[in-house]
Protein backbone atom coordinates (compact mmCIF):
# COMPACT_ATOMS: atom_id res chain seq x y z
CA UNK A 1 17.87 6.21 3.13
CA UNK A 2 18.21 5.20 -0.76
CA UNK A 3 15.38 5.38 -2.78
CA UNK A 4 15.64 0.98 -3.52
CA UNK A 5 15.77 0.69 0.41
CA UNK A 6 12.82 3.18 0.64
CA UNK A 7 10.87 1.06 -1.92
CA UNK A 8 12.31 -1.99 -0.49
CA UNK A 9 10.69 -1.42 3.14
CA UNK A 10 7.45 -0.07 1.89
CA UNK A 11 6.81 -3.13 -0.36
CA UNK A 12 8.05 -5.48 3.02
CA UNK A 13 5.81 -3.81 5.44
CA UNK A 14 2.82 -3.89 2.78
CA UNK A 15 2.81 -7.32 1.78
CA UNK A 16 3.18 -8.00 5.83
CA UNK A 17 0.22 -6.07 6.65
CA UNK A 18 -1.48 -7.78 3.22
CA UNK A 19 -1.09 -11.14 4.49
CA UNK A 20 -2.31 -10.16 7.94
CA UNK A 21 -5.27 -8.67 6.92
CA UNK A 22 -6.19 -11.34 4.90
CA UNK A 23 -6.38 -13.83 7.51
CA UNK A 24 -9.46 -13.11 8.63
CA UNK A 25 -11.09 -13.26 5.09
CA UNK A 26 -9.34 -16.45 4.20
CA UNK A 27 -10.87 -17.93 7.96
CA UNK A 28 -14.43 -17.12 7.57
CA UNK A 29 -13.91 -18.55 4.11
CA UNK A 30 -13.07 -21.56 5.66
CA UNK A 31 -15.55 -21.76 7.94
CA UNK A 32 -18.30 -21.01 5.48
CA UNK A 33 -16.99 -23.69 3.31
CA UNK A 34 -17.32 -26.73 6.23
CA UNK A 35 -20.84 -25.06 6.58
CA UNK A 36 -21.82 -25.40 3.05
CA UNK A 37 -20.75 -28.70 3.09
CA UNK A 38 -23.04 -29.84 5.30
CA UNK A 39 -25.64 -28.44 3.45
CA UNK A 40 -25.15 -28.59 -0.10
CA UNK A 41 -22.16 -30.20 -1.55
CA UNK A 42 -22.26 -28.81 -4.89
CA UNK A 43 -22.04 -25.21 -2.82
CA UNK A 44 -19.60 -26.22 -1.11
CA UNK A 45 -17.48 -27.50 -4.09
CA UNK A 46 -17.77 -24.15 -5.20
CA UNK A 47 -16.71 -22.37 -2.28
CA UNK A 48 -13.75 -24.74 -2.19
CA UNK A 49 -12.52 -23.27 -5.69
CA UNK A 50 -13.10 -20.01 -4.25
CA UNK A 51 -11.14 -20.65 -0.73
CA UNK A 52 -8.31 -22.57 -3.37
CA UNK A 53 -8.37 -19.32 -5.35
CA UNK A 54 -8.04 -17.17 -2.60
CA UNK A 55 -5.32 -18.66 -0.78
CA UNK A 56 -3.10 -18.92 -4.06
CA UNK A 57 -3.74 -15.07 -4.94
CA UNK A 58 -2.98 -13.83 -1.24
CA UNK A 59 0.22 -16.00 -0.36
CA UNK A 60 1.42 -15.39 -4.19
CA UNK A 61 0.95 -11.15 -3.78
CA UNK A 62 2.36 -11.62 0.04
CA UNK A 63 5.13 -13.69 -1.52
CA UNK A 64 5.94 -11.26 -4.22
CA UNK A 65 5.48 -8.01 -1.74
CA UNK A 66 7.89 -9.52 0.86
CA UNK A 67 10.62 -11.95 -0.89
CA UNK A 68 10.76 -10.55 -4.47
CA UNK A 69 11.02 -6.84 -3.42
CA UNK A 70 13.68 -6.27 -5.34
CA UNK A 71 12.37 -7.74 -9.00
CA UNK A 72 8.60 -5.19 -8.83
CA UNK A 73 11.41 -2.17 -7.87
CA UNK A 74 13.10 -3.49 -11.18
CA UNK A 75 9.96 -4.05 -12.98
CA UNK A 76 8.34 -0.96 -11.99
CA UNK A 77 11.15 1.27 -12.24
CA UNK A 78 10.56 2.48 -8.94
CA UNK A 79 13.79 3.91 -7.62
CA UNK A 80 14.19 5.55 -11.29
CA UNK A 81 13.14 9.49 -10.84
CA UNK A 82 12.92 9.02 -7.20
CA UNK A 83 15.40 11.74 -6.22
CA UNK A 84 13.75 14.19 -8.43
CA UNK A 85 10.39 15.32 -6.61
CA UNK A 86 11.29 18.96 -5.52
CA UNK A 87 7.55 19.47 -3.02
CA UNK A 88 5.22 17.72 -2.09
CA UNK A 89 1.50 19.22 -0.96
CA UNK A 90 -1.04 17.07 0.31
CA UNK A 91 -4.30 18.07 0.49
CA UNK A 92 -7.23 16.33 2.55
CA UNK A 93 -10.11 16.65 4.97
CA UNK A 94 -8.67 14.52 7.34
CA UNK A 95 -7.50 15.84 10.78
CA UNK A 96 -3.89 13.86 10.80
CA UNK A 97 -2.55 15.08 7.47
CA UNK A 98 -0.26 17.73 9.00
CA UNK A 99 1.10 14.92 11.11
CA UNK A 100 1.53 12.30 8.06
CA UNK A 101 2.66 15.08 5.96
CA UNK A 102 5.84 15.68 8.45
CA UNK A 103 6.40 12.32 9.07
CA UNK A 104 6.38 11.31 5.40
CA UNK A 105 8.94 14.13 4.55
CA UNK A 106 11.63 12.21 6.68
CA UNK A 107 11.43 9.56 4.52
CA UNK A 108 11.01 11.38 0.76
CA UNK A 109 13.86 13.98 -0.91
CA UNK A 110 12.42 17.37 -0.60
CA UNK A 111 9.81 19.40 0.86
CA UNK A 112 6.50 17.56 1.94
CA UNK A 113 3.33 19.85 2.99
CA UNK A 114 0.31 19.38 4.14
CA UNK A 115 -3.06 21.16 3.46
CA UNK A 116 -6.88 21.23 4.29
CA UNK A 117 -9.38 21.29 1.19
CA UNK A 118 -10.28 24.98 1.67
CA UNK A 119 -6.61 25.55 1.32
CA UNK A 120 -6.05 23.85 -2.28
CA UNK A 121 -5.48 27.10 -3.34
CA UNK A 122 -2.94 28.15 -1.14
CA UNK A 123 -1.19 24.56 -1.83
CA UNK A 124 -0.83 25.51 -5.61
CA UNK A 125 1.11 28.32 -4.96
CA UNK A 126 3.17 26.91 -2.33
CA UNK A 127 4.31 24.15 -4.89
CA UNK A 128 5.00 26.72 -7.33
CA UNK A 129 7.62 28.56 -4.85
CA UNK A 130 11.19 27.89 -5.54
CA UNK A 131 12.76 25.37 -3.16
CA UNK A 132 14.33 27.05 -0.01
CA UNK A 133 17.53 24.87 0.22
């Protein structure tokens, strides 16, 4: 896997799960705007503006995240220095990290770790260690 195609998949599935999640919000937005309406119209004209604004901004950053992948790789310069991480260590108190950690060092260029917080020591010297391959 290149580096663009890593980027390219990560932005995809993102802006998928982005627009997904928003659904919800941008429902009970909905909803709460017909209710204001029939209680207040000047509360609900303000709601509307808010729904309006929040429909643009999520189907504009889903737009961007899934069809102009390519242009926020360019932008950001994300497949630039890509290749170049050497280890990884990531340290956290949550139970699955071991389990991200491996899966995540399929998809990155060399080695990927994971660590528990009591073990931040023990994670600095293990990035400090020369590379094995």
């Amino acid at each position: 896997m290149t580096p663009r195609s890593f980027w390219k998949v990560l932005l995809k599935i993102s802006g998928l799960l982005f627009f997904l999640n928003s659904l919800p919000v941008m429902m009970h937005t909905l909803s709460t705007m017909y209710y204001a309406l029939t209680i207040d119209e000047n509360r609900a004209l303000y709601l509307s503006l808010y729904g309006i604004s929040l429909f643009v901004m999520v189907m504009g950053l889903s737009y961007l995240l899934i069809f102009q992948s390519d242009m926020i790789i360019n932008k950001l310069q994300l497949h630039e220095g890509f290749t170049k991480w050497k280890k990884i260590a990531v340290v956290s108190d949550q139970s699955g990290v071991e389990k991200f950690t491996d899966f995540f060092s399929v998809l990155v260029p060399g080695e990927a770790k994971g660590f528990k917080p009591e073990e931040l020591e023990e994670a600095k010297q293990w990035i400090q260690l020369r590379i094995t391959n």
